[in-house]
N, C-alpha and C. Protein backbone atom coordinates (compact mmCIF):
# COMPACT_ATOMS: atom_id res chain seq x y z
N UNK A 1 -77.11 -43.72 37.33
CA UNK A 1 -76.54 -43.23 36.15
C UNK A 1 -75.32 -44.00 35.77
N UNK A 2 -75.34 -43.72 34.61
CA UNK A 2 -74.10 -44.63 33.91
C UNK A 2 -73.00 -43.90 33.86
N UNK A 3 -71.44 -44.48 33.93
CA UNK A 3 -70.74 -43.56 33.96
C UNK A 3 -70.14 -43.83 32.88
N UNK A 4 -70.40 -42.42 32.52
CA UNK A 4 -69.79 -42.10 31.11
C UNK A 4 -68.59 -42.00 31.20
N UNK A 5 -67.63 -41.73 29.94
CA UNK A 5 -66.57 -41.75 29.95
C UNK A 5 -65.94 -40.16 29.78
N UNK A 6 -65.39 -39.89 30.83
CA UNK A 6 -65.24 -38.50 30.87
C UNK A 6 -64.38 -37.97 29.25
N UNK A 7 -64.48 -36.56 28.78
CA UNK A 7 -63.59 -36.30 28.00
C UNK A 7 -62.38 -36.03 28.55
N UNK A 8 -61.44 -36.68 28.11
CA UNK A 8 -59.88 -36.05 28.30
C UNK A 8 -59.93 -34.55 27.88
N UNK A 9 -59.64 -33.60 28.29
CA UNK A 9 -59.32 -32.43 27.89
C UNK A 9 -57.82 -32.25 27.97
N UNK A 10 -57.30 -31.45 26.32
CA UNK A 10 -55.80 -31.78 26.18
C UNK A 10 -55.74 -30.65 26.57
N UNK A 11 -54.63 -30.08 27.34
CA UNK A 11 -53.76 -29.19 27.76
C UNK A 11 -53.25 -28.39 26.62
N UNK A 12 -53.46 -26.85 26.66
CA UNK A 12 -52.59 -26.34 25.89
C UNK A 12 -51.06 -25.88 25.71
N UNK A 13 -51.02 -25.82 25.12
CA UNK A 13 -49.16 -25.88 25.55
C UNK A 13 -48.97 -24.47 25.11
N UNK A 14 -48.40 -23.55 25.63
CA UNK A 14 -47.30 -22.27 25.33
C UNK A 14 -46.73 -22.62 24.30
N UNK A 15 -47.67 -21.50 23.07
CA UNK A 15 -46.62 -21.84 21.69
C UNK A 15 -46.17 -20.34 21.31
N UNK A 16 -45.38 -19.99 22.37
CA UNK A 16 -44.79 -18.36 22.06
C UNK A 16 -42.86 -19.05 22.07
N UNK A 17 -42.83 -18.50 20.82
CA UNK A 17 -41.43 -18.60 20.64
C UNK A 17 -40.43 -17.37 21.10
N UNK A 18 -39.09 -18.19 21.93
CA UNK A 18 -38.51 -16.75 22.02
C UNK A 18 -37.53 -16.71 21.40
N UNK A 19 -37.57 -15.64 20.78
CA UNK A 19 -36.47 -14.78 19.68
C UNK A 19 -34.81 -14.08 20.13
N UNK A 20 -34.59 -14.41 21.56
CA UNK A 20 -34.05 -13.43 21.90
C UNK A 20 -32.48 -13.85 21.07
N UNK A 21 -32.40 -15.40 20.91
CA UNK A 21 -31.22 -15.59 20.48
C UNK A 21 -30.90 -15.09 18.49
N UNK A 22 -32.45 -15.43 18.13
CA UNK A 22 -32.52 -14.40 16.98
C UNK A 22 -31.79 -13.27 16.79
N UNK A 23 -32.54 -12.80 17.46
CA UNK A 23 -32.49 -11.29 18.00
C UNK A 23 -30.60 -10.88 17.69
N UNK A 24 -30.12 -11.75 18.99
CA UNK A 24 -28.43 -11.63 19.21
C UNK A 24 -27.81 -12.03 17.60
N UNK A 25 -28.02 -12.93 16.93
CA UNK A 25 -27.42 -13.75 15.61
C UNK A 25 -27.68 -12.81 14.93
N UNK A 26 -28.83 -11.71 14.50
CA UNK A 26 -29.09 -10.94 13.74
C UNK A 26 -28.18 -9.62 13.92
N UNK A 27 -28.18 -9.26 15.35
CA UNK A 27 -26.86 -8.01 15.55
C UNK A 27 -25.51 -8.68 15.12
N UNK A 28 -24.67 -9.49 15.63
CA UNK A 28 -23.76 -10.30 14.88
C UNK A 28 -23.71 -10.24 13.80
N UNK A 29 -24.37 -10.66 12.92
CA UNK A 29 -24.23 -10.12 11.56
C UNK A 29 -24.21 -9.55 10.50
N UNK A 30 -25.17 -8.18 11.35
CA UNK A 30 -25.01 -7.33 11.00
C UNK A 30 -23.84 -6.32 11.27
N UNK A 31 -23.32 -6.59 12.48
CA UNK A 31 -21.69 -6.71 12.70
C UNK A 31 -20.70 -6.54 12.05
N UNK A 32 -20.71 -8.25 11.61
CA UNK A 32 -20.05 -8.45 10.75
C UNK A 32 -20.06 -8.21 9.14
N UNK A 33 -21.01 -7.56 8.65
CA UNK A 33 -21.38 -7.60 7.73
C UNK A 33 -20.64 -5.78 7.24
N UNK A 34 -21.22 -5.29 8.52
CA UNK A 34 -20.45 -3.69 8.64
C UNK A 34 -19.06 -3.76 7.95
N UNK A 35 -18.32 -4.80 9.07
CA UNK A 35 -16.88 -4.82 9.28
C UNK A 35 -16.04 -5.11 8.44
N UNK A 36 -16.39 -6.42 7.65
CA UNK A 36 -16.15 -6.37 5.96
C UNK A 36 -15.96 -5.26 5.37
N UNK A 37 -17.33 -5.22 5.01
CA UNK A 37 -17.27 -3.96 4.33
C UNK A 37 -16.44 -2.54 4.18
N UNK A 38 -15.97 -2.42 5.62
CA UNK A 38 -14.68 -1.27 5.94
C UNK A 38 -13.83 -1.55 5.63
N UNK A 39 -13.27 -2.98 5.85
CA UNK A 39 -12.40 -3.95 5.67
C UNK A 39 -11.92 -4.05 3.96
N UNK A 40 -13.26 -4.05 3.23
CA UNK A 40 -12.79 -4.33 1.84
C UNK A 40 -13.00 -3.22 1.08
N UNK A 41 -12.56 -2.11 1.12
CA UNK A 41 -12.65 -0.45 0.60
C UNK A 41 -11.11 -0.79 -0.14
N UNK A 42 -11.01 -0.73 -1.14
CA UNK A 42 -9.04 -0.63 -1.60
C UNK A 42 -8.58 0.72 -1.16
N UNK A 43 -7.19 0.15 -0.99
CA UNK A 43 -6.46 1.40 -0.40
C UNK A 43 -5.93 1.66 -1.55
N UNK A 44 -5.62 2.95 -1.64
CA UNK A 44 -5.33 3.72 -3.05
C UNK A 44 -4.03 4.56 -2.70
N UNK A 45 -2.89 5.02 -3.46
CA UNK A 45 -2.08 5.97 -2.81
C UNK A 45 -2.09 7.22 -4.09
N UNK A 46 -1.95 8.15 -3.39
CA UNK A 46 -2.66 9.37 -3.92
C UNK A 46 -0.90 9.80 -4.33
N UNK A 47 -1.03 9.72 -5.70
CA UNK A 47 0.66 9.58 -6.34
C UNK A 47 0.28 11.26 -6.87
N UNK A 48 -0.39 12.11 -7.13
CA UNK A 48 -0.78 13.66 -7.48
C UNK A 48 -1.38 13.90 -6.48
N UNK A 49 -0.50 14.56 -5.08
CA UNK A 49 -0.79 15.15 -4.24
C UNK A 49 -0.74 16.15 -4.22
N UNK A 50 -0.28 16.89 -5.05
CA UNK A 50 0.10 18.32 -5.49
C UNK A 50 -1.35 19.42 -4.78
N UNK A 51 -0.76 20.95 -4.40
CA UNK A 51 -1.67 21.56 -4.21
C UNK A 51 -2.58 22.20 -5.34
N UNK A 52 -3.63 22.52 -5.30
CA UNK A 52 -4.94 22.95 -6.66
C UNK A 52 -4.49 24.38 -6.90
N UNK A 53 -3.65 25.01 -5.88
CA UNK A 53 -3.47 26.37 -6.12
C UNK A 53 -2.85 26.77 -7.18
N UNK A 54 -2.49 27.84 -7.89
CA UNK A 54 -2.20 28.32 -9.09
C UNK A 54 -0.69 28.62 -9.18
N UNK A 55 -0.06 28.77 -7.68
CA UNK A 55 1.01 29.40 -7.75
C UNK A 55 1.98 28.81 -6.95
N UNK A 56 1.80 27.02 -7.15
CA UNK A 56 2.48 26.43 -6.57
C UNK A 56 4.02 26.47 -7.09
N UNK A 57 5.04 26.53 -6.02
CA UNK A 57 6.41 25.91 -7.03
C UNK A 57 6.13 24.74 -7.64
N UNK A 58 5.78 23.84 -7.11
CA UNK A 58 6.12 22.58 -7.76
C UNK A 58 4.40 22.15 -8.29
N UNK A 59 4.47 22.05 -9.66
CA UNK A 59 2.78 22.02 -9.87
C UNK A 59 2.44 20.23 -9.87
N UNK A 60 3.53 18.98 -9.93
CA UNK A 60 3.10 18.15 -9.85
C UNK A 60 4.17 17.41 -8.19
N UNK A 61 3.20 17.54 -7.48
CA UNK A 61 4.08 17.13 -6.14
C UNK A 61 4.12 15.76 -6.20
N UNK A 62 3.17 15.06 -6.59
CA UNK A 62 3.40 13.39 -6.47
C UNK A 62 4.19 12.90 -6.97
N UNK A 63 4.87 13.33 -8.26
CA UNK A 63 5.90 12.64 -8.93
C UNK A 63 7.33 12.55 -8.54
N UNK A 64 7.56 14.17 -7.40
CA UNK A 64 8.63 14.46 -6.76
C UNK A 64 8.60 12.99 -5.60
N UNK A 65 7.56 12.60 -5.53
CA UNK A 65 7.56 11.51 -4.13
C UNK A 65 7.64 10.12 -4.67
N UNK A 66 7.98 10.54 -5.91
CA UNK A 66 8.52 9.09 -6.36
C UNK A 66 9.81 8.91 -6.65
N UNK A 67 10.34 7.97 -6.04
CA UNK A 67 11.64 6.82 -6.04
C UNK A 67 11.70 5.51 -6.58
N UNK A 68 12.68 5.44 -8.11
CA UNK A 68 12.44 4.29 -8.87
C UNK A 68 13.62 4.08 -8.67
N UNK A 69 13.50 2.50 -8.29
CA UNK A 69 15.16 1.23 -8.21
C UNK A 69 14.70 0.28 -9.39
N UNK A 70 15.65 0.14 -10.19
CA UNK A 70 15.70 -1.28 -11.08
C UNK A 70 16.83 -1.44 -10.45
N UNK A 71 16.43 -3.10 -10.36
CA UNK A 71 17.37 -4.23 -9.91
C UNK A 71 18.07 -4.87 -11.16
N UNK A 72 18.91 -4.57 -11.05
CA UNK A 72 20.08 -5.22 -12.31
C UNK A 72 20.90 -6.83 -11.79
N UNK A 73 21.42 -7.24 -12.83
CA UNK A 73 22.48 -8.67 -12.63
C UNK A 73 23.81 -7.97 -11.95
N UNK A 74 23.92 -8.62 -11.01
CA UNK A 74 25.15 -8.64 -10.47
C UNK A 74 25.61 -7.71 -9.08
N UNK A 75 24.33 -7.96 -8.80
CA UNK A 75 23.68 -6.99 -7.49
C UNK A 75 23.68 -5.63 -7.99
N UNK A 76 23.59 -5.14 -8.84
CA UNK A 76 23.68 -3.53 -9.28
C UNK A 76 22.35 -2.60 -9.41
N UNK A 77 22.46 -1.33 -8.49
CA UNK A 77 21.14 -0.98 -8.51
C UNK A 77 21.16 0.34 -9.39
N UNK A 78 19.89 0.35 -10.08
CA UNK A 78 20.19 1.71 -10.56
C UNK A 78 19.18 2.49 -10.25
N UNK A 79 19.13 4.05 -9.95
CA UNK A 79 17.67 4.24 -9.27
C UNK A 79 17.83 6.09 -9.76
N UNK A 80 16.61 6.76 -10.08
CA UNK A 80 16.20 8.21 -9.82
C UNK A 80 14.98 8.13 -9.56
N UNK A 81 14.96 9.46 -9.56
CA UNK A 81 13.96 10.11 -8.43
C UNK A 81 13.18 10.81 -9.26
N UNK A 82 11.33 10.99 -9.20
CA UNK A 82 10.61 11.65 -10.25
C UNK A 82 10.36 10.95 -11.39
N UNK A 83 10.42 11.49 -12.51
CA UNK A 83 9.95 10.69 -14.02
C UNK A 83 11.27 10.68 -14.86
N UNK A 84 11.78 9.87 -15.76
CA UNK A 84 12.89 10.01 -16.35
C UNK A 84 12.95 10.67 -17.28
N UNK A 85 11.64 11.20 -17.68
CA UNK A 85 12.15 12.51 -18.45
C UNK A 85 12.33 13.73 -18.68
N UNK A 86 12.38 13.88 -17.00
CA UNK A 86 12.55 14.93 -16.27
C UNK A 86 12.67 14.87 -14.83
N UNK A 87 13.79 14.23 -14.38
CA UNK A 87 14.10 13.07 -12.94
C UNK A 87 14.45 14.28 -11.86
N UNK A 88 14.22 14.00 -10.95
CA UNK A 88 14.21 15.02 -9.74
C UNK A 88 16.14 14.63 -9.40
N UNK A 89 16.24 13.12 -9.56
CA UNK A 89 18.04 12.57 -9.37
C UNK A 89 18.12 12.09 -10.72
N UNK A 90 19.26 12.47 -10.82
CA UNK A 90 19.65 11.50 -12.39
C UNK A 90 19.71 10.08 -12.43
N UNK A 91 19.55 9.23 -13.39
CA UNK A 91 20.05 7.82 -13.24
C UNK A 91 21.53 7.72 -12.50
N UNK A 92 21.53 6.88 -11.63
CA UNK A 92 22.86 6.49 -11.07
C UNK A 92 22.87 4.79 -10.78
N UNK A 93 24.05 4.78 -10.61
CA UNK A 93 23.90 3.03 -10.19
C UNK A 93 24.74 3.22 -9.09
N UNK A 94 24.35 2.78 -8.12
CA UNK A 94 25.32 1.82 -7.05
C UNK A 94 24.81 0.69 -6.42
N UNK A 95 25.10 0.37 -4.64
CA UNK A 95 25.30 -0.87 -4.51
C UNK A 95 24.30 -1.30 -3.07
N UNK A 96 23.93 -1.89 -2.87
CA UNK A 96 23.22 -2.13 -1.24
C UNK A 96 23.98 -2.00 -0.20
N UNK A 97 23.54 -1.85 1.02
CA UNK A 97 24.26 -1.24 1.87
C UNK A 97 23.71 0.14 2.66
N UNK A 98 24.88 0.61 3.63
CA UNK A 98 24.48 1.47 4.48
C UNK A 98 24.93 2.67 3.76
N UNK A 99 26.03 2.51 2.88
CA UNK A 99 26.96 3.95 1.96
C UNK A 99 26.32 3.99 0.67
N UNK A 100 25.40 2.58 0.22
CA UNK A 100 24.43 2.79 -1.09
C UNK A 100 23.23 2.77 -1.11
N UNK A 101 22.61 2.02 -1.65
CA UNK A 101 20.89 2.64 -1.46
C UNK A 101 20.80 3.08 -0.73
N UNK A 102 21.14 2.41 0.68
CA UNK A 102 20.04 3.03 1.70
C UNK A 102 20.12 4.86 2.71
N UNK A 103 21.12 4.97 1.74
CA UNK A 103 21.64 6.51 1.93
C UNK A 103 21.15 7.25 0.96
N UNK A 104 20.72 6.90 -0.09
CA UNK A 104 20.37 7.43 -1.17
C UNK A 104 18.57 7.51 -1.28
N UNK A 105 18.24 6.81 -0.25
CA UNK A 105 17.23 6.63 -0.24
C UNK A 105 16.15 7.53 1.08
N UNK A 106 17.41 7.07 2.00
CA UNK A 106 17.28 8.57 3.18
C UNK A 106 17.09 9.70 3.12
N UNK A 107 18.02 10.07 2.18
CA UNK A 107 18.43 11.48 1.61
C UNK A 107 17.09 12.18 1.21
N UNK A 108 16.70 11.52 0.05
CA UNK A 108 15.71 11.96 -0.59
C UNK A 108 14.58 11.94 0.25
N UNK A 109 14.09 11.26 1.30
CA UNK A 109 13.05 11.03 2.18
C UNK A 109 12.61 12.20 2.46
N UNK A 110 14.10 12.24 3.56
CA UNK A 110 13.97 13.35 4.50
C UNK A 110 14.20 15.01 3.58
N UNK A 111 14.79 14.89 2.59
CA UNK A 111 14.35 16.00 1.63
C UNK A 111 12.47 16.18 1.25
N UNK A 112 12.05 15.03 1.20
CA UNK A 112 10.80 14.78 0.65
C UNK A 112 9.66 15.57 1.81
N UNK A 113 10.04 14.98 3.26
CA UNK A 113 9.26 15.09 4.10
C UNK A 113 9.43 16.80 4.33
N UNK A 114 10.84 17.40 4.12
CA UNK A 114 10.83 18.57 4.62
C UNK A 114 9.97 19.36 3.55
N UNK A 115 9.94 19.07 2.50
CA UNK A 115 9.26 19.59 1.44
C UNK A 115 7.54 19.41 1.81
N UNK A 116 7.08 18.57 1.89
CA UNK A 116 5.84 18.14 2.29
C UNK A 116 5.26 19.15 3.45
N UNK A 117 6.16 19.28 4.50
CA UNK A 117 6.10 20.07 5.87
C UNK A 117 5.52 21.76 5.05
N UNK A 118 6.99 21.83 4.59
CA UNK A 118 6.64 23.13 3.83
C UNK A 118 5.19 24.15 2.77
N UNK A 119 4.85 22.50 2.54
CA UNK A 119 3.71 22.64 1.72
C UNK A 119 2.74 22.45 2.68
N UNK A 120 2.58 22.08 3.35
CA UNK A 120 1.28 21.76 4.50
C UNK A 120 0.79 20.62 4.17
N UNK A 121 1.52 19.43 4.20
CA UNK A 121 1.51 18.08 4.12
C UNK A 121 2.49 17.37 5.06
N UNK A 122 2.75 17.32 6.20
CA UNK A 122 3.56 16.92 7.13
C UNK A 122 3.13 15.01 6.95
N UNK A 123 4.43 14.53 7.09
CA UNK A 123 4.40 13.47 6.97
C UNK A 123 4.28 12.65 5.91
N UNK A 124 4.48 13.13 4.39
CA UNK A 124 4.22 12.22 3.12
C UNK A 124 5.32 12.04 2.85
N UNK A 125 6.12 10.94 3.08
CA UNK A 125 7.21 10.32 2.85
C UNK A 125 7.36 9.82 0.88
N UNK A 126 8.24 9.43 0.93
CA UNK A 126 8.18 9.34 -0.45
C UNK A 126 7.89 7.67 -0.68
N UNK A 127 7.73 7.20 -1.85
CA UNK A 127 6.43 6.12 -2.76
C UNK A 127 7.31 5.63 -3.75
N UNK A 128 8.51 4.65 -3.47
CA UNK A 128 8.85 3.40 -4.08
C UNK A 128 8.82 2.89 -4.98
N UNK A 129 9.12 2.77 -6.46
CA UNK A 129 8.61 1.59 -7.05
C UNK A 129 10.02 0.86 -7.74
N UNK A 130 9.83 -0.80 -7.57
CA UNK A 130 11.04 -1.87 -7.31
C UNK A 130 10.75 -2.04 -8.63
N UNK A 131 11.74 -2.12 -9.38
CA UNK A 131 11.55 -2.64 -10.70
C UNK A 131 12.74 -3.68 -11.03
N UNK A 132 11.85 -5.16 -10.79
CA UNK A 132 13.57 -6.06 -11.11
C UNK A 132 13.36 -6.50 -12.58
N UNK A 133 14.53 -7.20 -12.56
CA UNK A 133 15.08 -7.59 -14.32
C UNK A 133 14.84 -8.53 -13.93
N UNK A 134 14.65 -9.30 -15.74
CA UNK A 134 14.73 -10.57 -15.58
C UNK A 134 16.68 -11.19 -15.64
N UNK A 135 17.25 -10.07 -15.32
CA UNK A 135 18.57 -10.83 -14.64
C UNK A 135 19.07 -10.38 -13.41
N UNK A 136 17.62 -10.24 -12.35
CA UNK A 136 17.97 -10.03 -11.29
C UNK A 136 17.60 -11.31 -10.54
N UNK A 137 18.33 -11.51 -9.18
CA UNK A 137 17.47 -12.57 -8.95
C UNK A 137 16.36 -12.44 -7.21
N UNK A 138 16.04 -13.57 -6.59
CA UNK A 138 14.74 -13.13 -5.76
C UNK A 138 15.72 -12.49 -4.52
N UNK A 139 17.08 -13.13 -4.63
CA UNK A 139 17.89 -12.29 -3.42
C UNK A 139 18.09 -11.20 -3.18
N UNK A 140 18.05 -10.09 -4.68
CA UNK A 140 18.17 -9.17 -4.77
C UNK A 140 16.87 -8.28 -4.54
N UNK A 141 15.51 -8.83 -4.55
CA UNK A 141 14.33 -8.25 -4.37
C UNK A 141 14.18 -8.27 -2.97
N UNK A 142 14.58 -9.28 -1.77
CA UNK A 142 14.36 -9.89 -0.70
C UNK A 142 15.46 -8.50 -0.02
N UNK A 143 16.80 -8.38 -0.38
CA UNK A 143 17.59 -7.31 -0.03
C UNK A 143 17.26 -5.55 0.05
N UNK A 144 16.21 -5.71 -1.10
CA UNK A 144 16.03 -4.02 -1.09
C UNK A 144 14.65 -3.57 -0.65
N UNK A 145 14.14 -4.69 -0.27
CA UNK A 145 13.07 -4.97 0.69
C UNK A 145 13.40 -4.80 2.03
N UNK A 146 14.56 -5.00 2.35
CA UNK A 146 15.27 -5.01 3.53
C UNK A 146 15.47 -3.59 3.92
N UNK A 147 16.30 -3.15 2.87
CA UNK A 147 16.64 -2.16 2.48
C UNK A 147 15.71 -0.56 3.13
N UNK A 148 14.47 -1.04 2.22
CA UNK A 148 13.40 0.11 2.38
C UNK A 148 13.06 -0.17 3.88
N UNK A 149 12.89 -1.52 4.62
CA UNK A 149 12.41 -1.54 5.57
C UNK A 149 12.95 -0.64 7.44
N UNK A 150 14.52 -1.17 6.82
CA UNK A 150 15.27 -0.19 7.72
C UNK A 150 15.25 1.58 7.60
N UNK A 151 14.75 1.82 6.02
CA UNK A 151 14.77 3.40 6.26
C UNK A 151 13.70 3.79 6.33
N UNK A 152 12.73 2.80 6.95
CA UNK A 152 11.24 3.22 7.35
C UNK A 152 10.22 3.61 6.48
N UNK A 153 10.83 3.04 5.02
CA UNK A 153 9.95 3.47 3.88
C UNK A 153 8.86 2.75 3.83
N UNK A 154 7.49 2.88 3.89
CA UNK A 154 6.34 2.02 4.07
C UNK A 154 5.57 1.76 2.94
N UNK A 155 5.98 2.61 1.84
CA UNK A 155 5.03 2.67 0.17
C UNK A 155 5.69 2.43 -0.53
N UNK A 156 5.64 1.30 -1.34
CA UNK A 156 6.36 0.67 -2.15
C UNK A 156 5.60 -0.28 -2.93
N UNK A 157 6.03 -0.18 -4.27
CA UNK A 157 5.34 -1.17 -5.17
C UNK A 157 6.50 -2.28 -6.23
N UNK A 158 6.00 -3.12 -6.50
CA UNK A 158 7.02 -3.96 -7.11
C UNK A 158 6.24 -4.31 -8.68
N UNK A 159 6.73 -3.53 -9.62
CA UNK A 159 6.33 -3.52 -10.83
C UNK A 159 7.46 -4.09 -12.18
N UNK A 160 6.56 -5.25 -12.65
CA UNK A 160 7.48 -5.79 -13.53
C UNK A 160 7.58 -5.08 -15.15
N UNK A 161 6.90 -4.34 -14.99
CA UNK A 161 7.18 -3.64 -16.46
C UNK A 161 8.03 -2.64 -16.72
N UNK A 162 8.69 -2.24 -18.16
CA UNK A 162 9.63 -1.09 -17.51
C UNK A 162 8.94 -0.40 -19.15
N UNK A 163 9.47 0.89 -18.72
CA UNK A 163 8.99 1.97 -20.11
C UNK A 163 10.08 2.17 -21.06
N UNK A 164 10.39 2.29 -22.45
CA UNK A 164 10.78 2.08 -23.32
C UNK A 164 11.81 2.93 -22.76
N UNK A 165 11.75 3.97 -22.53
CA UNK A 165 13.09 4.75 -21.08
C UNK A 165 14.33 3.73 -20.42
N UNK A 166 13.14 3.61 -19.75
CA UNK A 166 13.73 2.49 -18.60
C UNK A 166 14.66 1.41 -19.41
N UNK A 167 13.77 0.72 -20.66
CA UNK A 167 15.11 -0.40 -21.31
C UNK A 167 16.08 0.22 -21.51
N UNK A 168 15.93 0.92 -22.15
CA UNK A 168 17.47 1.35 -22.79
C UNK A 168 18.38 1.96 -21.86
N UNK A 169 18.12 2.28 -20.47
CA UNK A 169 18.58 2.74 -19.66
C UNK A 169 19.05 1.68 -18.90
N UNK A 170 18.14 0.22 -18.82
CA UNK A 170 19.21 -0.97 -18.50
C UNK A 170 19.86 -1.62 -19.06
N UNK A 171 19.92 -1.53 -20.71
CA UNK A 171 20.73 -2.43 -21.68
C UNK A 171 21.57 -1.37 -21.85
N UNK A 172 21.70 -0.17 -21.62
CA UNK A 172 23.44 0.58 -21.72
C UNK A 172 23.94 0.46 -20.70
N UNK A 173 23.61 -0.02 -19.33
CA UNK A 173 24.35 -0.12 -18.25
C UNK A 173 24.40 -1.69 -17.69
């Protein structure tokens, strides 16, 4: 007999893929995808905290937890408390420091917080807002920044607009 030429027979090869690192990349990003997402919710501050009840003393509590500073020329601060047209402190001006703002700013806190306690809100400190001039300058924003930071004030906003109130309340002073 003749010898034929045998067939090569090809080998099959294992074509099972493994996924497991899939698998891992897919939890990861779904992970991360979570974490964002918690991450990018805006934080909001709830300025009408007031209680829904009918027979509150105070029927708008959030406004009491507001503290407005305009920054004036010549380091001069002027600041009340509430809405100005009906201010919890009157307009006043004084000066930075341990005997000015930042006493004035204490005061009202810890008035704020005891009030809060009272209402069954422990811990709502009072809610900031910096209002500079355009003849203030960045030293004076950088200072009452300082300012709030030592009296542990943590809510604060820096708003360049002022209400037709507010001007005339810095061009007479």
């Amino acid at each position: 007999m003749k010898n034929l030429p045998q067939k090569v027979r090809s080998r099959k090869l294992n074509s099972r893929v493994d996924l497991t690192a899939m698998v891992s990349v897919s939890f990861l990003l779904i992970i991360f995808f979570m974490v964002v997402g918690e991450l990018s919710k805006p934080k909001i501050l709830d300025l009408n905290g007031g209680s829904e009840c009918c027979d509150c003393p105070v029927p708008h509590y959030g406004e009491n937890r507001t503290f407005t500073i305009i920054l004036g020329s010549d380091d001069k601060l002027i600041y009340y408390a509430g809405l100005l047209e009906a201010p919890k402190i009157e307009p006043q001006i004084t000066k930075y420091g341990k005997d000015g703002i930042r006493k004035r700013i204490a005061a009202y806190n810890n008035a704020t917080l005891k009030y809060a306690a009272q209402l069954g809100k422990p811990g709502r400190s009072i809610s900031v807002i910096i209002k500079p001039t355009k003849k203030s300058n960045y030293g004076n924003l950088v200072d009452i920044l300082d300012e709030l930071k030592i009296a542990n004030i943590n809510s604060y906003t820096i708003l360049p607009e002022f209400t037709p109130e507010e001007s005339k309340l810095v061009t007479s002073n």
